[in-house]
PDB file of N, CA and C in Angstrom:
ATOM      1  N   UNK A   1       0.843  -1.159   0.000  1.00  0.00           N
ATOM      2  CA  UNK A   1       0.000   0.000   0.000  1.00  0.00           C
ATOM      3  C   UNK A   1       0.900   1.238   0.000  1.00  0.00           C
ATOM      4  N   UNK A   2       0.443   2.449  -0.874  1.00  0.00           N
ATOM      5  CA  UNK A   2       1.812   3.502  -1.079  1.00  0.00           C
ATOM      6  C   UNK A   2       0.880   4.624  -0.745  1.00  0.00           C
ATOM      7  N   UNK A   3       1.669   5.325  -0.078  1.00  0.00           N
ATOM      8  CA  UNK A   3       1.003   7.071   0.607  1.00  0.00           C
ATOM      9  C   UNK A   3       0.417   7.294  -0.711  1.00  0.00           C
ATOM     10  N   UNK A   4      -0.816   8.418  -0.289  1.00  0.00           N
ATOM     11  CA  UNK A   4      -1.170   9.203  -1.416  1.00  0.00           C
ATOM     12  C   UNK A   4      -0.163  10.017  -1.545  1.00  0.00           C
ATOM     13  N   UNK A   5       0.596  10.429  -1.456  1.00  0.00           N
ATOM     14  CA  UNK A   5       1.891  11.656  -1.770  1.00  0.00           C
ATOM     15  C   UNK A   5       2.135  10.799  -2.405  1.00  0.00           C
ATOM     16  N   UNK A   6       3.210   9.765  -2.688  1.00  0.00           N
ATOM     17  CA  UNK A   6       3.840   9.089  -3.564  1.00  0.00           C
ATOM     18  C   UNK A   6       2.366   8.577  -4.946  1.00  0.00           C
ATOM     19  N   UNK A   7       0.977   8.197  -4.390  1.00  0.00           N
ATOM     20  CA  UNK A   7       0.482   7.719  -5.776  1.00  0.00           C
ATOM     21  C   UNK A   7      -0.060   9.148  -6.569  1.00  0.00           C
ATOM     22  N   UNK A   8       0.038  10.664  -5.625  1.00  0.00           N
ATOM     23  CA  UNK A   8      -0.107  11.918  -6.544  1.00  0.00           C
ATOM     24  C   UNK A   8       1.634  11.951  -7.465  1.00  0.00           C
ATOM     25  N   UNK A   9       2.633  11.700  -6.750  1.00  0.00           N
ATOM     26  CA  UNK A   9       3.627  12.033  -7.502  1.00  0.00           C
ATOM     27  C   UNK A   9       3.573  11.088  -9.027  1.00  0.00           C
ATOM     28  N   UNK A  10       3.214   9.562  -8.991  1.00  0.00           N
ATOM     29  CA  UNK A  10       2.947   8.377  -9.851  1.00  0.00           C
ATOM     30  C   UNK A  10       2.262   8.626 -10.523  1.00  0.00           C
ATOM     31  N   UNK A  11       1.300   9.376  -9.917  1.00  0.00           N
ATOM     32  CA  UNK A  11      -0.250   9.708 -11.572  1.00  0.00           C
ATOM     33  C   UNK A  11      -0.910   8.878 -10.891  1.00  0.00           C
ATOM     34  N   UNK A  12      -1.304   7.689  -9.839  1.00  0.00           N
ATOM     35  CA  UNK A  12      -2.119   7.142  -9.707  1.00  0.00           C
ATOM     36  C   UNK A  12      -3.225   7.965  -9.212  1.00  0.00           C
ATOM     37  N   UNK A  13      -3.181   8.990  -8.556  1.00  0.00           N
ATOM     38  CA  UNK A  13      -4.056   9.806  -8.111  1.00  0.00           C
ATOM     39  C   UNK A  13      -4.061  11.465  -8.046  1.00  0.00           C
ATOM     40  N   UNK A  14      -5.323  12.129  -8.211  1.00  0.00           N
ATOM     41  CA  UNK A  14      -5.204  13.458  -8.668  1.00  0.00           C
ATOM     42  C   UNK A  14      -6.284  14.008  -7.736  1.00  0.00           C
ATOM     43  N   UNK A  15      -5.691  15.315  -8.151  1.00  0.00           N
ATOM     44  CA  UNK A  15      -7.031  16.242  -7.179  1.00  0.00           C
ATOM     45  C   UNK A  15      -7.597  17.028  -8.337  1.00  0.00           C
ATOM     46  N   UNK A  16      -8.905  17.538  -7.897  1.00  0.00           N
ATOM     47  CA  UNK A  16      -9.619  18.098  -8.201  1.00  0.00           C
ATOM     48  C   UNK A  16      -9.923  19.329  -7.936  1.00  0.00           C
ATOM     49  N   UNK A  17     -10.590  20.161  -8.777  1.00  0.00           N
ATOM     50  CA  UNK A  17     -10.914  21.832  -8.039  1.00  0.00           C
ATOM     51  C   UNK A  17     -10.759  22.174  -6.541  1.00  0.00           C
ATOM     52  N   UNK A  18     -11.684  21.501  -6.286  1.00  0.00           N
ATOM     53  CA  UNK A  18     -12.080  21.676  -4.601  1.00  0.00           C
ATOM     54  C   UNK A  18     -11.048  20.709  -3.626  1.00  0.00           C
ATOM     55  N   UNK A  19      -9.518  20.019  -4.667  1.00  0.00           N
ATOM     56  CA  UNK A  19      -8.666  19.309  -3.302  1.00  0.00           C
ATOM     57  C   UNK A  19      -9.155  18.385  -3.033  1.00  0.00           C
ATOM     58  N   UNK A  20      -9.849  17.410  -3.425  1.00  0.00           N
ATOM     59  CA  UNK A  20     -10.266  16.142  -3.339  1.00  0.00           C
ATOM     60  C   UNK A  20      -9.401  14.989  -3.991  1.00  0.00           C
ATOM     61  N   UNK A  21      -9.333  14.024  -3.252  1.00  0.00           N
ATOM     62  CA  UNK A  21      -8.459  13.209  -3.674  1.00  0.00           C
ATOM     63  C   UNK A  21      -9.497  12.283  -5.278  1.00  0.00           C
ATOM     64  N   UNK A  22      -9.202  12.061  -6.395  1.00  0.00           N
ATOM     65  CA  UNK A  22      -9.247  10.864  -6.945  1.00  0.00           C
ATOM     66  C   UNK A  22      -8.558   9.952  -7.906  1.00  0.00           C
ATOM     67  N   UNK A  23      -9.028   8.913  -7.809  1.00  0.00           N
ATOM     68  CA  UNK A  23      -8.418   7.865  -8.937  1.00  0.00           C
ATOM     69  C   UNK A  23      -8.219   8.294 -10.178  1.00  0.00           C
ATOM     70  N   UNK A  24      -6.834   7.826 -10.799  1.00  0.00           N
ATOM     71  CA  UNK A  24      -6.910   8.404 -11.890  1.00  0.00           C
ATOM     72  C   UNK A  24      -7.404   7.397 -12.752  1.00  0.00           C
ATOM     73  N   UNK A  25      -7.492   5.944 -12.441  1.00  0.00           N
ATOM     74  CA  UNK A  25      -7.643   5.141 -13.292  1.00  0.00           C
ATOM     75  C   UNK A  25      -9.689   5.261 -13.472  1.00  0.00           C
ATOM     76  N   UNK A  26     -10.011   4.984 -12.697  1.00  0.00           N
ATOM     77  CA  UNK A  26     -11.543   5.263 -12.548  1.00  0.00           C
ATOM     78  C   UNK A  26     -12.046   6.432 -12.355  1.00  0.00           C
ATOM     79  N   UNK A  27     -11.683   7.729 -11.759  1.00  0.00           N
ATOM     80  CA  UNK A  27     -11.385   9.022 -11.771  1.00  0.00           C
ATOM     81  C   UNK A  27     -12.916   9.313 -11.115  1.00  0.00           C
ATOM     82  N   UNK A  28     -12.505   8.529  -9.583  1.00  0.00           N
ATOM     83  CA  UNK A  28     -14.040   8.520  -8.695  1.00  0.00           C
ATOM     84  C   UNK A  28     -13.351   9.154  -7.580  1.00  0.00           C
ATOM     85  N   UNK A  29     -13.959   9.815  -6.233  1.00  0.00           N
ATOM     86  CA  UNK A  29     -13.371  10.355  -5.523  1.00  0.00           C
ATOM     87  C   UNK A  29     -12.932   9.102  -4.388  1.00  0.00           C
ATOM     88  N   UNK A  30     -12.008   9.425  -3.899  1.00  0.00           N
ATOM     89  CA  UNK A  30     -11.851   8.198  -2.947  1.00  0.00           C
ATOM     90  C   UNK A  30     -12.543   8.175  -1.347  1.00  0.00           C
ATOM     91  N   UNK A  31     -12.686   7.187  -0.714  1.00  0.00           N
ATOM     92  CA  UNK A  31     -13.484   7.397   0.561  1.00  0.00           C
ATOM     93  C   UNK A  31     -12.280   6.934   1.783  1.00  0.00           C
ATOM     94  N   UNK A  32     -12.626   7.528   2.718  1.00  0.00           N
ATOM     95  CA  UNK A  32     -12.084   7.031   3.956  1.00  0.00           C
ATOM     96  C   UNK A  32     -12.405   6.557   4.941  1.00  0.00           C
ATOM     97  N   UNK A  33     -11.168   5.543   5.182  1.00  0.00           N
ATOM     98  CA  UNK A  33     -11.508   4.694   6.607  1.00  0.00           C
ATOM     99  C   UNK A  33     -10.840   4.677   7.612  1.00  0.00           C
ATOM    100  N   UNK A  34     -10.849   5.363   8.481  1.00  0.00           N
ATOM    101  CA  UNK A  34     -10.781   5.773   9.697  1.00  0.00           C
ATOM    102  C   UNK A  34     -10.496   4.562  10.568  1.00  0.00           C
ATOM    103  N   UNK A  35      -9.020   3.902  11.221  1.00  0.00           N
ATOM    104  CA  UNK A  35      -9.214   2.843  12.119  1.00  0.00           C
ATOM    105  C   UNK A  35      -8.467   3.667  13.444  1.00  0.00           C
ATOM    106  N   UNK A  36      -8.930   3.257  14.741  1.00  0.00           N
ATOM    107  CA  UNK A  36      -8.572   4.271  15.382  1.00  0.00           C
ATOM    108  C   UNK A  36      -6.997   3.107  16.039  1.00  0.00           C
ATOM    109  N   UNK A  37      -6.518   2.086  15.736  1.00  0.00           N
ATOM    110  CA  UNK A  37      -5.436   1.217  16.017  1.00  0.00           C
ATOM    111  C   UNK A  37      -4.332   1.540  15.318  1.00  0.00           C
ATOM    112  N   UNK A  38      -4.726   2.642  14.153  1.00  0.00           N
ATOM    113  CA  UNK A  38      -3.792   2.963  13.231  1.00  0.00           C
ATOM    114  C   UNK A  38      -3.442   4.056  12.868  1.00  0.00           C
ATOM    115  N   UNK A  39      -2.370   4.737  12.745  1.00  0.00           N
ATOM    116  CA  UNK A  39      -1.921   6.418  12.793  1.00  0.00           C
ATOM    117  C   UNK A  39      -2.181   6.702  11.446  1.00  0.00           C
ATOM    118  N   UNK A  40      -2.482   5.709  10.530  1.00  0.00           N
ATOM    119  CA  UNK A  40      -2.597   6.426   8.988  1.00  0.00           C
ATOM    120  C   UNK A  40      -3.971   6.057   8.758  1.00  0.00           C
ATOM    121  N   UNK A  41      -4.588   6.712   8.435  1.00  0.00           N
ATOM    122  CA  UNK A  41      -5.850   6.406   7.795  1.00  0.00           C
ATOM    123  C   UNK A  41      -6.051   6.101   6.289  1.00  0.00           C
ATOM    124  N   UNK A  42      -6.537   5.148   6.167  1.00  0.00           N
ATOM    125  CA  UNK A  42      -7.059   4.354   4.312  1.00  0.00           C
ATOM    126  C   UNK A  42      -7.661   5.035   3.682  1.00  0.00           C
ATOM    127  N   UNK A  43      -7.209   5.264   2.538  1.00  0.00           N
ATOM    128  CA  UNK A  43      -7.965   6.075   1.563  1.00  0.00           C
ATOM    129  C   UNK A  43      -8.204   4.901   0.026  1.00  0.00           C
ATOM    130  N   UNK A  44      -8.921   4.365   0.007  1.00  0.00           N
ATOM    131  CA  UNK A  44      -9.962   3.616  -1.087  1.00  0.00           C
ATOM    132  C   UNK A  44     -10.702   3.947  -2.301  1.00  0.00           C
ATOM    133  N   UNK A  45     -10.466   3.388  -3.411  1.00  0.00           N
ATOM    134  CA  UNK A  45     -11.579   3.472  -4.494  1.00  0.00           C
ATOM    135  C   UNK A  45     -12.474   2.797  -4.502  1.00  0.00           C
ATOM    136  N   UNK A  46     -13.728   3.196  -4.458  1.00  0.00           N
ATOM    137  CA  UNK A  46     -14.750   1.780  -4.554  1.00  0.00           C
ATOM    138  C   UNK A  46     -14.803   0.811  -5.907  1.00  0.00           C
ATOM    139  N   UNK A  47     -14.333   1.738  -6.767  1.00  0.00           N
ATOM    140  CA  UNK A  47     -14.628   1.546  -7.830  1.00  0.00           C
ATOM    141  C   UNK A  47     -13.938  -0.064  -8.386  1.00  0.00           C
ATOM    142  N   UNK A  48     -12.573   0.190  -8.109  1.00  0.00           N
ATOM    143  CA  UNK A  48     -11.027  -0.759  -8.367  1.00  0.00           C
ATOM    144  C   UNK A  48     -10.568  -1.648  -7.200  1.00  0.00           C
ATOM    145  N   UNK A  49     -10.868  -0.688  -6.422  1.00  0.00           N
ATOM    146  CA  UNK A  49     -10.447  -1.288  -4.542  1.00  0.00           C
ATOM    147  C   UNK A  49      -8.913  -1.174  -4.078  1.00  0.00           C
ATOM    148  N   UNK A  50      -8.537  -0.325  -4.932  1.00  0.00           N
ATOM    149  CA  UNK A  50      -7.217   0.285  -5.024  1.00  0.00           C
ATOM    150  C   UNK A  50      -7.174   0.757  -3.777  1.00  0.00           C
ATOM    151  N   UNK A  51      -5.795   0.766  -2.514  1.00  0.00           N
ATOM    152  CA  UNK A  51      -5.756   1.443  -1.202  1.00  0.00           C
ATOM    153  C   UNK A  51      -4.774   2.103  -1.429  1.00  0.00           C
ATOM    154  N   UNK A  52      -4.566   3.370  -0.690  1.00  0.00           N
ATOM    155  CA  UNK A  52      -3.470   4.408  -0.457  1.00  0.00           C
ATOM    156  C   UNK A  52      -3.295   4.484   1.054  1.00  0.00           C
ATOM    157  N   UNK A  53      -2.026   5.074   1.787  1.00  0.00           N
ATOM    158  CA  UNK A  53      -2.681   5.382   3.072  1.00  0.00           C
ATOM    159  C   UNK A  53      -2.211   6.802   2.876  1.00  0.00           C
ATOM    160  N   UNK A  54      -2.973   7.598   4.234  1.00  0.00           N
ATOM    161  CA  UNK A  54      -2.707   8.649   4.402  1.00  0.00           C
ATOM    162  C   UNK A  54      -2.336   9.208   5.362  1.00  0.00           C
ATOM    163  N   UNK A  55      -0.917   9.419   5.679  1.00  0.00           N
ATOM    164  CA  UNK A  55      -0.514   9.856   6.685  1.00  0.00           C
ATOM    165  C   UNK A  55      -0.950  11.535   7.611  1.00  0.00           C
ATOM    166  N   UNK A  56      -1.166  11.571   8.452  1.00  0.00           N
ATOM    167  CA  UNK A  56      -1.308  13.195   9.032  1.00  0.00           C
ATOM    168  C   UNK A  56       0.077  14.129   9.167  1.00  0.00           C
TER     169      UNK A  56
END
């Protein structure tokens, strides 16, 4: 699983007007999952099921 920083630098993922993260391959916004055991939170496509994490 690779930070969103590294899959924005790759092209795997882009933002949008408003700073939203999405897929570039399906080009859907991604959702988050919140685990509270874990300092990075998941960022997901529904679309592909592609994961990123996202560090704070």
């Amino acid at each position: 699983m690779q930070s969103t920083r590294k899959g924005l630098r790759d092209g795997a993922l882009s933002k949008d007007t408003y700073g939203r993260l999405n897929c570039a391959e399906c080009e859907k916004t991604l959702s988050t999952e919140n685990a509270p055991e874990k300092v990075y939170n998941v960022r997901h496509c529904q679309e592909c099921g592609r994961e990123w994490k996202e560090l704070p």
